[in-house]
PDB file of N, CA and C in Angstrom:
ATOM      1  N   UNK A   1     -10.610  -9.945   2.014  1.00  0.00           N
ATOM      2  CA  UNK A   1     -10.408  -9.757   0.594  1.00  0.00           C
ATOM      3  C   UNK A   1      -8.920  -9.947   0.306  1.00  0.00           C
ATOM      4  N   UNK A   2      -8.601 -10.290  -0.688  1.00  0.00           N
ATOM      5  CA  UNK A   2      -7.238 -10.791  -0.969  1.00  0.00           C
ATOM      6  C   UNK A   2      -6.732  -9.781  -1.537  1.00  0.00           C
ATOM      7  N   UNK A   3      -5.342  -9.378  -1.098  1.00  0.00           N
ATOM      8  CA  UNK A   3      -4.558  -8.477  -1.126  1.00  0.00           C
ATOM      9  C   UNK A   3      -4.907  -7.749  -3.073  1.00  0.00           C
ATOM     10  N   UNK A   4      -4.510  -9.102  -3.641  1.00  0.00           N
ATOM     11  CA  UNK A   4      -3.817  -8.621  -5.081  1.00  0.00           C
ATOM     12  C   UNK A   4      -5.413  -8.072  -5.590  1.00  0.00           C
ATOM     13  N   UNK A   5      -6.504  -8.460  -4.924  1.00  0.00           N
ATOM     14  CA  UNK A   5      -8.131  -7.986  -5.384  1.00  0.00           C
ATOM     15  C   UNK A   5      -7.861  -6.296  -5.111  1.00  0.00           C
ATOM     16  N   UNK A   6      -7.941  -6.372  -3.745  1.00  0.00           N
ATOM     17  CA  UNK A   6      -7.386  -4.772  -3.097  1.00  0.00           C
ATOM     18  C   UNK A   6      -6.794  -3.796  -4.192  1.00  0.00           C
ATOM     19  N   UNK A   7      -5.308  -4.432  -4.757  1.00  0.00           N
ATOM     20  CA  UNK A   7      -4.537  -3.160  -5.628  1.00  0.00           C
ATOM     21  C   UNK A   7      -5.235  -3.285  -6.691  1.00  0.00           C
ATOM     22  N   UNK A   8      -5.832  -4.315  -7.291  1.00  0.00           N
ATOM     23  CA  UNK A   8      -6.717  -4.671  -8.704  1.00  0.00           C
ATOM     24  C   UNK A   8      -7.768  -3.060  -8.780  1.00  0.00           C
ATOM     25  N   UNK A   9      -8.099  -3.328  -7.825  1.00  0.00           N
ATOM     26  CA  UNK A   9      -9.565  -2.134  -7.884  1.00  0.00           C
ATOM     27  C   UNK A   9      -8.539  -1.053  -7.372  1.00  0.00           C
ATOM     28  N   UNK A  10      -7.674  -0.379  -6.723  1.00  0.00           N
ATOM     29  CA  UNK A  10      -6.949   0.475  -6.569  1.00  0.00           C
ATOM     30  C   UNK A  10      -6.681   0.833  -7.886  1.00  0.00           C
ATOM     31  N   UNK A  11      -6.167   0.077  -8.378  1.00  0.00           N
ATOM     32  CA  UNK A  11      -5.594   0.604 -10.193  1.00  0.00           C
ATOM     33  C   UNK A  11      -6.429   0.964 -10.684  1.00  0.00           C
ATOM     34  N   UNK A  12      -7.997   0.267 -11.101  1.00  0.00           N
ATOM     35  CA  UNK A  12      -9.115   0.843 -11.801  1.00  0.00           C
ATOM     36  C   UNK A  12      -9.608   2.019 -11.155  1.00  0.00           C
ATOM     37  N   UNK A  13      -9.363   2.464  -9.752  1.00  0.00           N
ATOM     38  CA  UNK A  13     -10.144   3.772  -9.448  1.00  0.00           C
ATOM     39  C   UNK A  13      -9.236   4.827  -9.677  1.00  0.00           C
ATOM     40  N   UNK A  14      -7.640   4.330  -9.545  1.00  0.00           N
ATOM     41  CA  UNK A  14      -6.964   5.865  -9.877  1.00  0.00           C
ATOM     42  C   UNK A  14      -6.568   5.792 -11.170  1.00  0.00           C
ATOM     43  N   UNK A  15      -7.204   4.743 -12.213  1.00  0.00           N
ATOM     44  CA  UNK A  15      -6.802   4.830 -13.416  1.00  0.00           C
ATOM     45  C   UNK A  15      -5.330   5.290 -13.819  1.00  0.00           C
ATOM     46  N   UNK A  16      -4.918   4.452 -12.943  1.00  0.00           N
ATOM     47  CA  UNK A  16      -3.261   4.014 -13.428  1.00  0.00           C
ATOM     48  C   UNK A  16      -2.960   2.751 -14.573  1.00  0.00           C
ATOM     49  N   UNK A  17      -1.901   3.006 -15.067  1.00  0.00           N
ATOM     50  CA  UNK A  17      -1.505   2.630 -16.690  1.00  0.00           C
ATOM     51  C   UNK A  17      -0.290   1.816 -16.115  1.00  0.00           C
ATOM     52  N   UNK A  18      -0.495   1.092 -14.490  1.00  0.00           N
ATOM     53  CA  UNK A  18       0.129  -0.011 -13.900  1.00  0.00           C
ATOM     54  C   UNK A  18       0.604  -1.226 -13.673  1.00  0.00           C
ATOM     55  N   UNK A  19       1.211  -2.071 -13.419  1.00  0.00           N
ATOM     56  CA  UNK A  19       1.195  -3.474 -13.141  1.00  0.00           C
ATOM     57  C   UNK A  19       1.878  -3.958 -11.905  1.00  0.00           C
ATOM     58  N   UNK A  20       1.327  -4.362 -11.560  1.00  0.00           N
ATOM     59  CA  UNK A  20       1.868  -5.329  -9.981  1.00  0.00           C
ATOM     60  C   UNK A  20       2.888  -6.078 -10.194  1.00  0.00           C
ATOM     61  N   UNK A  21       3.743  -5.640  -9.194  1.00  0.00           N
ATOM     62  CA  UNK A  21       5.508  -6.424  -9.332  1.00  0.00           C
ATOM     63  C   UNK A  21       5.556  -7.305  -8.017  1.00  0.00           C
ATOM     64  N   UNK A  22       5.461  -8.321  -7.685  1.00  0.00           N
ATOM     65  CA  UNK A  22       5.917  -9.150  -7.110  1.00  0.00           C
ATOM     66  C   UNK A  22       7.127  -9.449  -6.368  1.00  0.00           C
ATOM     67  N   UNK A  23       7.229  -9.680  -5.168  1.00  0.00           N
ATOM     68  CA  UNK A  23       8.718  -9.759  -4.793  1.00  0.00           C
ATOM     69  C   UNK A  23       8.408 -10.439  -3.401  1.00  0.00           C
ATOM     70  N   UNK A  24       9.577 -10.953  -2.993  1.00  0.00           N
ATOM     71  CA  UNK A  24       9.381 -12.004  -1.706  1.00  0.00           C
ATOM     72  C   UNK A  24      10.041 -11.113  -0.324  1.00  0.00           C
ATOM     73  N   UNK A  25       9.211 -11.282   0.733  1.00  0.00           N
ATOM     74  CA  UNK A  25       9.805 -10.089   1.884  1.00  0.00           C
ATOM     75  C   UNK A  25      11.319  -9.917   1.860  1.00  0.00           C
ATOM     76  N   UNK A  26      12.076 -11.342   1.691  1.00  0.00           N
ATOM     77  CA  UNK A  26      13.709 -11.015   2.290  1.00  0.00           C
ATOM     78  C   UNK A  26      14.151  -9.910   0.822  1.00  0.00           C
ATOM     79  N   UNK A  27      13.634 -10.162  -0.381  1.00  0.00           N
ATOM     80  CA  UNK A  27      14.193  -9.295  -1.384  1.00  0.00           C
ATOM     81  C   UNK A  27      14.329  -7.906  -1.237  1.00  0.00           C
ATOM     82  N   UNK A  28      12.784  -7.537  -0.525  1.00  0.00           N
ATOM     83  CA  UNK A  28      12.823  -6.085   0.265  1.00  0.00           C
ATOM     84  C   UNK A  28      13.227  -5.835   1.215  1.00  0.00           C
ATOM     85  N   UNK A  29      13.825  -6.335   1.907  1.00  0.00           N
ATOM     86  CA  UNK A  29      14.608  -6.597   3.235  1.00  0.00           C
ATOM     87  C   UNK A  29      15.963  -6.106   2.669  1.00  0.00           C
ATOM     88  N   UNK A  30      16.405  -7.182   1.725  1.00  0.00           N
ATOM     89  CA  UNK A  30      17.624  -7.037   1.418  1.00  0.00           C
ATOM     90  C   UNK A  30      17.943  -5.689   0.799  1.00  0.00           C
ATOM     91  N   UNK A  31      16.897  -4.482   0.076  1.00  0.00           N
ATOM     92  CA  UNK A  31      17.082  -3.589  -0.525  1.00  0.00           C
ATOM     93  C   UNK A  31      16.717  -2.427   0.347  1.00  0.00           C
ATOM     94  N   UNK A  32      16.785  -2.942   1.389  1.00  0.00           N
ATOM     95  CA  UNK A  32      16.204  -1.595   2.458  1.00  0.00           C
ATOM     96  C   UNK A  32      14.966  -0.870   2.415  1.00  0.00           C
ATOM     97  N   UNK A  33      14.116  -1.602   2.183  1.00  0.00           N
ATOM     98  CA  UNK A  33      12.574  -1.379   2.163  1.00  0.00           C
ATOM     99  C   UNK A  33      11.836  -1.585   3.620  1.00  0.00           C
ATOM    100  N   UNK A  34      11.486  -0.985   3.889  1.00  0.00           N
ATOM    101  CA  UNK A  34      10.934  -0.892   5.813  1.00  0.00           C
ATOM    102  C   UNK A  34       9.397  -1.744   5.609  1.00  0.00           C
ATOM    103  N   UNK A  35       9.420  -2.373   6.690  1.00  0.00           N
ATOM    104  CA  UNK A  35       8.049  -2.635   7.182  1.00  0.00           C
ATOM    105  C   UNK A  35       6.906  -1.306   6.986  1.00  0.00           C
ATOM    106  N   UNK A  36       5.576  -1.521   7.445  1.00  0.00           N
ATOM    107  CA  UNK A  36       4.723  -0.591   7.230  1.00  0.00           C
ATOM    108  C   UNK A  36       4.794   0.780   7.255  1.00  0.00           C
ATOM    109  N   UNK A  37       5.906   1.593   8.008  1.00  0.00           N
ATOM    110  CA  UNK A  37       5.687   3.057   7.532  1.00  0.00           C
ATOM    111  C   UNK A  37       6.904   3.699   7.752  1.00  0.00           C
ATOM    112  N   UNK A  38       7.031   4.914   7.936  1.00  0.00           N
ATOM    113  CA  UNK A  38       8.440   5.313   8.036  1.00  0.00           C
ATOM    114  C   UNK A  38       9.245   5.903   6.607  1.00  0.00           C
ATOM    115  N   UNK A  39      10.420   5.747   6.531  1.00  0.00           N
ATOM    116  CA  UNK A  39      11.152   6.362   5.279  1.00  0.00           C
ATOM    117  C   UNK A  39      10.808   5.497   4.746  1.00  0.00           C
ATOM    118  N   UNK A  40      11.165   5.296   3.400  1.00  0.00           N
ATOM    119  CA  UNK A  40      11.289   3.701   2.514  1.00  0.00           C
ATOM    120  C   UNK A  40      10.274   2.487   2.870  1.00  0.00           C
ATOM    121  N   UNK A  41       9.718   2.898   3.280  1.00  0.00           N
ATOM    122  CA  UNK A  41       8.352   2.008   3.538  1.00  0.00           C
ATOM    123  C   UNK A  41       7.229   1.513   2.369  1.00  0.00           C
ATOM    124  N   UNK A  42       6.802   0.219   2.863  1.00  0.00           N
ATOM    125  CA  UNK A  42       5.771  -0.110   2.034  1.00  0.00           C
ATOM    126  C   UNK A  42       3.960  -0.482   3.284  1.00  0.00           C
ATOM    127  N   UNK A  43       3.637   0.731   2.563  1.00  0.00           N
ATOM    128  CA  UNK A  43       2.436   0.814   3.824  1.00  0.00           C
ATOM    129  C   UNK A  43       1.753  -0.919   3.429  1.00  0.00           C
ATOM    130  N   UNK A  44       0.961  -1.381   4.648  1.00  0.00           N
ATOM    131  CA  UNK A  44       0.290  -2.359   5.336  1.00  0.00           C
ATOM    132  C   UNK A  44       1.172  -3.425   4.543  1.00  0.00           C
ATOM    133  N   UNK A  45       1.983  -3.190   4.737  1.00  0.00           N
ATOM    134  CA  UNK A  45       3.285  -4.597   4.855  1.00  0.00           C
ATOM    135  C   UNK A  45       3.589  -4.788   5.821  1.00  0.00           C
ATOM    136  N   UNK A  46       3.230  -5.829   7.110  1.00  0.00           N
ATOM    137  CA  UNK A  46       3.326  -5.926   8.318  1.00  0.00           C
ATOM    138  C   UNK A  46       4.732  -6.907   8.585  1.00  0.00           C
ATOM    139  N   UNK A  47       5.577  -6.628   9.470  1.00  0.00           N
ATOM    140  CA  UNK A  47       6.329  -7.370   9.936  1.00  0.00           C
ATOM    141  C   UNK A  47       5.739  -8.349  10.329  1.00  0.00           C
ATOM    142  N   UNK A  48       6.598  -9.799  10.648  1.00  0.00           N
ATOM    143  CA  UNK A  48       6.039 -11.411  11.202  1.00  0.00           C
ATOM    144  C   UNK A  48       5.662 -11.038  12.527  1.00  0.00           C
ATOM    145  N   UNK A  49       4.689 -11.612  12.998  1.00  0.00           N
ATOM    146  CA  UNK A  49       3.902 -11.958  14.385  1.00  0.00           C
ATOM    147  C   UNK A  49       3.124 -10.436  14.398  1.00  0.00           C
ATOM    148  N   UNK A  50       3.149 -10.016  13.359  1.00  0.00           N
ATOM    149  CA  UNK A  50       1.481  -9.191  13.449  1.00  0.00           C
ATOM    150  C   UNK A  50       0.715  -9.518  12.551  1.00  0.00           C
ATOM    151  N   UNK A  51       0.500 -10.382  12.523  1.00  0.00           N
ATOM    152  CA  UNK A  51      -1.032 -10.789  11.927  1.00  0.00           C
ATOM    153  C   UNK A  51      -2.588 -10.674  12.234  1.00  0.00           C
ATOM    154  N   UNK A  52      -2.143 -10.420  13.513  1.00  0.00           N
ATOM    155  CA  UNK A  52      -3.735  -9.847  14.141  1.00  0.00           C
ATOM    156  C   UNK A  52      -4.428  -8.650  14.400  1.00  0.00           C
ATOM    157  N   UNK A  53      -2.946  -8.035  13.211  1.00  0.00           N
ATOM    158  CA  UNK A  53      -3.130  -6.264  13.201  1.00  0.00           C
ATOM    159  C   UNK A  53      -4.536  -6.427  11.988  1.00  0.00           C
ATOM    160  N   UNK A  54      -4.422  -6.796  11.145  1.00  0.00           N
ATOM    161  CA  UNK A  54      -6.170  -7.655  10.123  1.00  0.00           C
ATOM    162  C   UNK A  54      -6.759  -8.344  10.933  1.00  0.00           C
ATOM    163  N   UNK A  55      -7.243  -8.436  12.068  1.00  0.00           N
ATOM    164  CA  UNK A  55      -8.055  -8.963  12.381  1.00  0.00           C
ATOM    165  C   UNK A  55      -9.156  -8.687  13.306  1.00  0.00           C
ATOM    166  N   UNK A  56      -8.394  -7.356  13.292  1.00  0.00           N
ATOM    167  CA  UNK A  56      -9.293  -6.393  14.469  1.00  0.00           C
ATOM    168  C   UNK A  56     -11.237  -6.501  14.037  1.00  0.00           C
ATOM    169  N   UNK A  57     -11.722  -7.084  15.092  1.00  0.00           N
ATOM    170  CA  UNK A  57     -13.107  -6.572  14.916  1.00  0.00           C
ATOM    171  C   UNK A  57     -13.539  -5.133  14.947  1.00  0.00           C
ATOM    172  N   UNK A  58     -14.779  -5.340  14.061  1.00  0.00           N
ATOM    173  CA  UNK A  58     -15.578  -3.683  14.265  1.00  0.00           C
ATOM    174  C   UNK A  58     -16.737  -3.636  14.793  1.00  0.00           C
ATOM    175  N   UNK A  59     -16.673  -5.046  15.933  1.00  0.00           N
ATOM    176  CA  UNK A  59     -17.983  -4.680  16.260  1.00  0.00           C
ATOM    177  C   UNK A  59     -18.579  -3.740  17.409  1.00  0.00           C
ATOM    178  N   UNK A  60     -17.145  -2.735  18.067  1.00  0.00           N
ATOM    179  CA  UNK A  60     -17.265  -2.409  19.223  1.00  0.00           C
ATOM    180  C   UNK A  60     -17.947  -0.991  18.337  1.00  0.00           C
ATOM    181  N   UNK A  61     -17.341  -0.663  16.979  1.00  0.00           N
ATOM    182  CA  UNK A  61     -17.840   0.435  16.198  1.00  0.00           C
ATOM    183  C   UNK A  61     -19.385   0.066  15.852  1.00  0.00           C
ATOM    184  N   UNK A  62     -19.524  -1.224  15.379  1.00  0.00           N
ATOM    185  CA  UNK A  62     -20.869  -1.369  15.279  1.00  0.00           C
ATOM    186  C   UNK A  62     -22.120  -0.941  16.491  1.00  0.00           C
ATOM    187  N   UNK A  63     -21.655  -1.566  17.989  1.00  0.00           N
ATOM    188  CA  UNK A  63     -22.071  -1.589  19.227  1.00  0.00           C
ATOM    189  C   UNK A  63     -22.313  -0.071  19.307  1.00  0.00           C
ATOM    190  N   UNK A  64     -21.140   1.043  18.893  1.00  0.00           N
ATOM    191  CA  UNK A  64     -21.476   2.632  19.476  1.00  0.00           C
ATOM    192  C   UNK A  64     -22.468   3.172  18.000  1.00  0.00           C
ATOM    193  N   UNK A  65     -23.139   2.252  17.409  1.00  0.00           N
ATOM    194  CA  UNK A  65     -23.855   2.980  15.945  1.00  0.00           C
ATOM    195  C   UNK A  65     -23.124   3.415  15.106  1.00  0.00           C
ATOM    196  N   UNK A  66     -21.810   3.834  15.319  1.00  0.00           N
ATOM    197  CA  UNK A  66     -20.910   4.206  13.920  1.00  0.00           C
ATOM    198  C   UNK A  66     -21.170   3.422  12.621  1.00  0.00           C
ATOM    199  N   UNK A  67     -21.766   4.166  11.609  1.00  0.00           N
ATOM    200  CA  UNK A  67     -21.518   3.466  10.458  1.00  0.00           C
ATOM    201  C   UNK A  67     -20.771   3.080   9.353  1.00  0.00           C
ATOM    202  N   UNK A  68     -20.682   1.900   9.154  1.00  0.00           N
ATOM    203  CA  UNK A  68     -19.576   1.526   7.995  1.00  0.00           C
ATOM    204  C   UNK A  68     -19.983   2.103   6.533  1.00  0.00           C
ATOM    205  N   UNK A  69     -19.148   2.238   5.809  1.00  0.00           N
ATOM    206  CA  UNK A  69     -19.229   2.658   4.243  1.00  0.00           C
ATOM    207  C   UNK A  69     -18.148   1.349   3.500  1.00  0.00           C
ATOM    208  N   UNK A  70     -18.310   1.449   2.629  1.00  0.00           N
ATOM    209  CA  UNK A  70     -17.452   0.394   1.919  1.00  0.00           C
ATOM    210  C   UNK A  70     -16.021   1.176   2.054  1.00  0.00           C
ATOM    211  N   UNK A  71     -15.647   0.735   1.718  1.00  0.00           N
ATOM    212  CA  UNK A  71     -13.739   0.650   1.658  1.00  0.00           C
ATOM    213  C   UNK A  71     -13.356   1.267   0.498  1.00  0.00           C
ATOM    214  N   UNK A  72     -14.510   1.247  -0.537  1.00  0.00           N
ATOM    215  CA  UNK A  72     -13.939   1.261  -2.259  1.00  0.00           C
ATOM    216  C   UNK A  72     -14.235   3.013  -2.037  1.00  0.00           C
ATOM    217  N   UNK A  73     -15.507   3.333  -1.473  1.00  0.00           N
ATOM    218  CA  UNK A  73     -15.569   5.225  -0.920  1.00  0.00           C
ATOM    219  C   UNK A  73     -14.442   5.646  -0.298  1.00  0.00           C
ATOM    220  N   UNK A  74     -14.042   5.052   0.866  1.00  0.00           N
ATOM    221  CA  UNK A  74     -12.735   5.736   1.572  1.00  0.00           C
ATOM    222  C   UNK A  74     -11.638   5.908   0.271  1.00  0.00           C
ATOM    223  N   UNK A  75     -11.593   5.161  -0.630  1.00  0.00           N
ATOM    224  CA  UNK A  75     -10.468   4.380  -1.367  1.00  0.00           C
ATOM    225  C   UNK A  75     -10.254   6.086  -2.540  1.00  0.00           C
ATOM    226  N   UNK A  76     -11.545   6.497  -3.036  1.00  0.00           N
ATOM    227  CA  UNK A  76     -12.056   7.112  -3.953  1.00  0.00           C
ATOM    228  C   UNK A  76     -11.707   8.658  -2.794  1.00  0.00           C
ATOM    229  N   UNK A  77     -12.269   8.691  -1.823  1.00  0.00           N
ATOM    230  CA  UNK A  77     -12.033   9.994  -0.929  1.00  0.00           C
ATOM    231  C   UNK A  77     -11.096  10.381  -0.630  1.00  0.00           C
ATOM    232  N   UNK A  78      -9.647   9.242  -0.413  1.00  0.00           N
ATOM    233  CA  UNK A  78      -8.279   9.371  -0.148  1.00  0.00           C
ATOM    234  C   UNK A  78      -7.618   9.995  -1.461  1.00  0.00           C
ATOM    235  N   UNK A  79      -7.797   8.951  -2.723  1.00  0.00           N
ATOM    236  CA  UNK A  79      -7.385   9.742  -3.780  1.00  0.00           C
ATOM    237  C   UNK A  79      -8.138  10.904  -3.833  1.00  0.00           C
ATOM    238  N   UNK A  80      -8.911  11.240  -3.988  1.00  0.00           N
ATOM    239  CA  UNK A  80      -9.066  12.687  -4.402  1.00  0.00           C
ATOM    240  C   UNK A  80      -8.530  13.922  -3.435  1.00  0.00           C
ATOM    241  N   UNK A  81      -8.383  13.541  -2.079  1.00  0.00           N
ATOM    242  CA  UNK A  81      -7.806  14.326  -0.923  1.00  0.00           C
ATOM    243  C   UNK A  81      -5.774  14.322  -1.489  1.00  0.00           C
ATOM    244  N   UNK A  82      -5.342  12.974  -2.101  1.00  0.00           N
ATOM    245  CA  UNK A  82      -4.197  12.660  -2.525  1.00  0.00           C
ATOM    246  C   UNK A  82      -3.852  14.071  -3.615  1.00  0.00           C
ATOM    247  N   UNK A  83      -5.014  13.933  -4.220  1.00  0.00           N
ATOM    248  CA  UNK A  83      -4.523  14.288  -5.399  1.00  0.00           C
ATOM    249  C   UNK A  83      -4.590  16.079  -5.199  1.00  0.00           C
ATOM    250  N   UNK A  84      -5.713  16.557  -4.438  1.00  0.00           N
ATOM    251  CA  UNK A  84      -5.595  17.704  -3.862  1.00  0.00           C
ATOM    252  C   UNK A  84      -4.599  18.449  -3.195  1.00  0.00           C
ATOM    253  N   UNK A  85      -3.749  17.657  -2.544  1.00  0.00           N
ATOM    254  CA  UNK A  85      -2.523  18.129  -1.824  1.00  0.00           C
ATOM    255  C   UNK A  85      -1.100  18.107  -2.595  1.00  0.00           C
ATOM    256  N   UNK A  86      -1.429  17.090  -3.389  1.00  0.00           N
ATOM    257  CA  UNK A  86      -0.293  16.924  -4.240  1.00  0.00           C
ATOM    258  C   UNK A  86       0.699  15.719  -4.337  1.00  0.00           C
ATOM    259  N   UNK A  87       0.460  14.569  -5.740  1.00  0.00           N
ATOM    260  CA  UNK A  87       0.983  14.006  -5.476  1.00  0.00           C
ATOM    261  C   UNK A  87       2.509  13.571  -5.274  1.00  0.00           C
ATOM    262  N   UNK A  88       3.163  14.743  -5.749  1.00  0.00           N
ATOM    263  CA  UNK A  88       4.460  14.771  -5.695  1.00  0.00           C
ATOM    264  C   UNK A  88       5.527  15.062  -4.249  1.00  0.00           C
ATOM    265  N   UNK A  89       4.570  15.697  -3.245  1.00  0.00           N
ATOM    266  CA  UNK A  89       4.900  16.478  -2.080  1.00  0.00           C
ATOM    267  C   UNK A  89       5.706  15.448  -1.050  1.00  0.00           C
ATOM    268  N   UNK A  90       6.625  15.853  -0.748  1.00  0.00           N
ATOM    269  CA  UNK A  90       7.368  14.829   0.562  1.00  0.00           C
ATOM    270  C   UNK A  90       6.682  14.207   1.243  1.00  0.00           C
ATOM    271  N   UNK A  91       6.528  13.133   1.802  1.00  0.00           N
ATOM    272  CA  UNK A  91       6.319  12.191   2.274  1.00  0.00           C
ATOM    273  C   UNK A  91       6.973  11.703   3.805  1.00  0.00           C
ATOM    274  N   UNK A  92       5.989  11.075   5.078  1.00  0.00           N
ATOM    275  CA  UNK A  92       7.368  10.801   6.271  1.00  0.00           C
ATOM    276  C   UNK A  92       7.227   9.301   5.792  1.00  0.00           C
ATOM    277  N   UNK A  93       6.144   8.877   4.947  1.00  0.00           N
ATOM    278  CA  UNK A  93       6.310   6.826   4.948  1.00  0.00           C
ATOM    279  C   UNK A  93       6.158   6.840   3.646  1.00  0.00           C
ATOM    280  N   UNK A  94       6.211   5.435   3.494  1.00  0.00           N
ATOM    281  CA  UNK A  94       6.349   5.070   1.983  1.00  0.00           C
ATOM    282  C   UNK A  94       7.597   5.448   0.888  1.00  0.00           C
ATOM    283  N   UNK A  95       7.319   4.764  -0.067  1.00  0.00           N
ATOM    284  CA  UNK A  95       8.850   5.125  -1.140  1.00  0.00           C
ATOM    285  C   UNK A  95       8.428   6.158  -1.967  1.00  0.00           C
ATOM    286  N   UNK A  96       9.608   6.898  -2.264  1.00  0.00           N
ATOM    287  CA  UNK A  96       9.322   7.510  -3.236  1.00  0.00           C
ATOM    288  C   UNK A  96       9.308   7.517  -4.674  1.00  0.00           C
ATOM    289  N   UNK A  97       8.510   8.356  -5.403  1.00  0.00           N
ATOM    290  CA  UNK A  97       8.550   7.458  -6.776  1.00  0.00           C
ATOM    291  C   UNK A  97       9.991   7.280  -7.307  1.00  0.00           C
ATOM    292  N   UNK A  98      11.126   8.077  -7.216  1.00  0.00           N
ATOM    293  CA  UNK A  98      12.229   7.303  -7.664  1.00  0.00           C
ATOM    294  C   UNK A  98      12.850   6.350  -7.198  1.00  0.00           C
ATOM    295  N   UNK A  99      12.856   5.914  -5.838  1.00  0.00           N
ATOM    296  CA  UNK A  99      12.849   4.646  -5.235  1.00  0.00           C
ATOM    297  C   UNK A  99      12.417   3.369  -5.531  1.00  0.00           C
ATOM    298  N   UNK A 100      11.113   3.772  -5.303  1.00  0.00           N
ATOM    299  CA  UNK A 100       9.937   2.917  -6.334  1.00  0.00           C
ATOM    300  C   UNK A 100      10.717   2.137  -7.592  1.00  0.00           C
ATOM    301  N   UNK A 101      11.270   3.395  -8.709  1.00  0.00           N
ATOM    302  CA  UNK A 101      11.616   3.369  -9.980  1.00  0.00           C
ATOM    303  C   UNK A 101      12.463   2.549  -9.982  1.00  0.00           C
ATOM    304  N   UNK A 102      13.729   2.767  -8.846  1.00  0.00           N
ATOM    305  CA  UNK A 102      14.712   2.083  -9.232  1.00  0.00           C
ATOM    306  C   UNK A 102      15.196   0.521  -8.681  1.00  0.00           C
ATOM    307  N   UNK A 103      13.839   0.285  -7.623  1.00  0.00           N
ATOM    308  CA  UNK A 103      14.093  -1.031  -7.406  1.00  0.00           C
ATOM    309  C   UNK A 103      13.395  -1.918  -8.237  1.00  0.00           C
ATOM    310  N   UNK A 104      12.158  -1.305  -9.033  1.00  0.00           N
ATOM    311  CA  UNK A 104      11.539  -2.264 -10.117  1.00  0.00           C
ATOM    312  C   UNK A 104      12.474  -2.231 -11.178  1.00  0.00           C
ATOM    313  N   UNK A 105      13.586  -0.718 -11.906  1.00  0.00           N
ATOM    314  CA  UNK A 105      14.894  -1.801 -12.379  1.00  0.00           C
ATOM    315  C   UNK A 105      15.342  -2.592 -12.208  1.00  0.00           C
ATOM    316  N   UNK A 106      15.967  -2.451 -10.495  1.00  0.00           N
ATOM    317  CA  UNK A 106      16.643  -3.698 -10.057  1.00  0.00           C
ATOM    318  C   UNK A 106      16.334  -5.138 -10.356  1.00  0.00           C
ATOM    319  N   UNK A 107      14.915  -5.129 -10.202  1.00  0.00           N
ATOM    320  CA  UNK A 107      14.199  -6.295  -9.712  1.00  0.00           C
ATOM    321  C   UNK A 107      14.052  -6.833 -11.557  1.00  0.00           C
ATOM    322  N   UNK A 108      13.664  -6.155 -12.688  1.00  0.00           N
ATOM    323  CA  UNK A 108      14.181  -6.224 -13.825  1.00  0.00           C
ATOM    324  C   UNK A 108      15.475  -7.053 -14.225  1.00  0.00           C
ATOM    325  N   UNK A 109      16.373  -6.097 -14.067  1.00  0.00           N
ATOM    326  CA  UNK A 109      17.618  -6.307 -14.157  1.00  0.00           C
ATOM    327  C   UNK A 109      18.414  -7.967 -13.757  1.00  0.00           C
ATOM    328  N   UNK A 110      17.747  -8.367 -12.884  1.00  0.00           N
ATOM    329  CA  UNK A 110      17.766  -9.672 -11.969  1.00  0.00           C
ATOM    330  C   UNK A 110      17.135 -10.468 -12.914  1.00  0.00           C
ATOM    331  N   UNK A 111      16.249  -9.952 -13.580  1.00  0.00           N
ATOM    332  CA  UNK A 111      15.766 -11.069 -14.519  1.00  0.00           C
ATOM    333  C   UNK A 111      14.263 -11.532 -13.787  1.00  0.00           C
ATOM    334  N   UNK A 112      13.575 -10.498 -12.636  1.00  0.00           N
ATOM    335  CA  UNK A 112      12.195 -10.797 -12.279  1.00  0.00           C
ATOM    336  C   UNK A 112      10.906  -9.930 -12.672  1.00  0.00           C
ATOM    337  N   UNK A 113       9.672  -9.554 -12.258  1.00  0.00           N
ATOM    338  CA  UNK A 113       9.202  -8.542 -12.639  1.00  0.00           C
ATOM    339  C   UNK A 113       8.624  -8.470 -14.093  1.00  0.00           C
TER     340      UNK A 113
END
């Protein structure tokens, strides 16, 4: 499934009042934005030569009977577990929302976005 489908339905399930900002890896590079996790991170943003971190089969899960559920349930179970704990609460990965805030100025400001 293509990435921008992914946040599309992300936005409609947490009914965010959002829009998708665009930006090219070296831009986040250049602003100190981390690969997938950590401080300042942007989760499943993979550094180059992991590409086969998406490509993992499930059929060894299929093989032990584990069953799959769609993605859009996990998606719906995370937010509501999100929202239970709190969405404001410290974080060890990802940006924070003023981080967030102030590089989509930036990226504004530049004249993109």
């Amino acid at each position: 499934m293509p990435f921008a489908d992914v946040m599309s339905i992300c936005r409609e399930t947490s009914a965010a009042n959002t829009a998708t900002v665009t930006v090219t890896d070296d831009w986040l590079l250049k602003h100190a934005v981390n690969y997938w996790s950590g401080p300042e991170s942007l989760p499943l943003w993979l550094p180059p030569h992991h590409e086969g971190f998406m490509a993992r089969s499930n059929s060894a899960a299929k093989a032990a009977r584990m069953v799959l559920r769609p993605w859009q349930e996990t998606l719906v179970d995370t937010l509501a577990d999100e929202r239970t704990r709190g969405l404001d609460r410290p974080r060890k990965a990802g940006l924070s929302p003023a981080t967030e805030q102030r590089l989509v100025d930036l990226l504004r400001s530049e004249g993109g976005g």
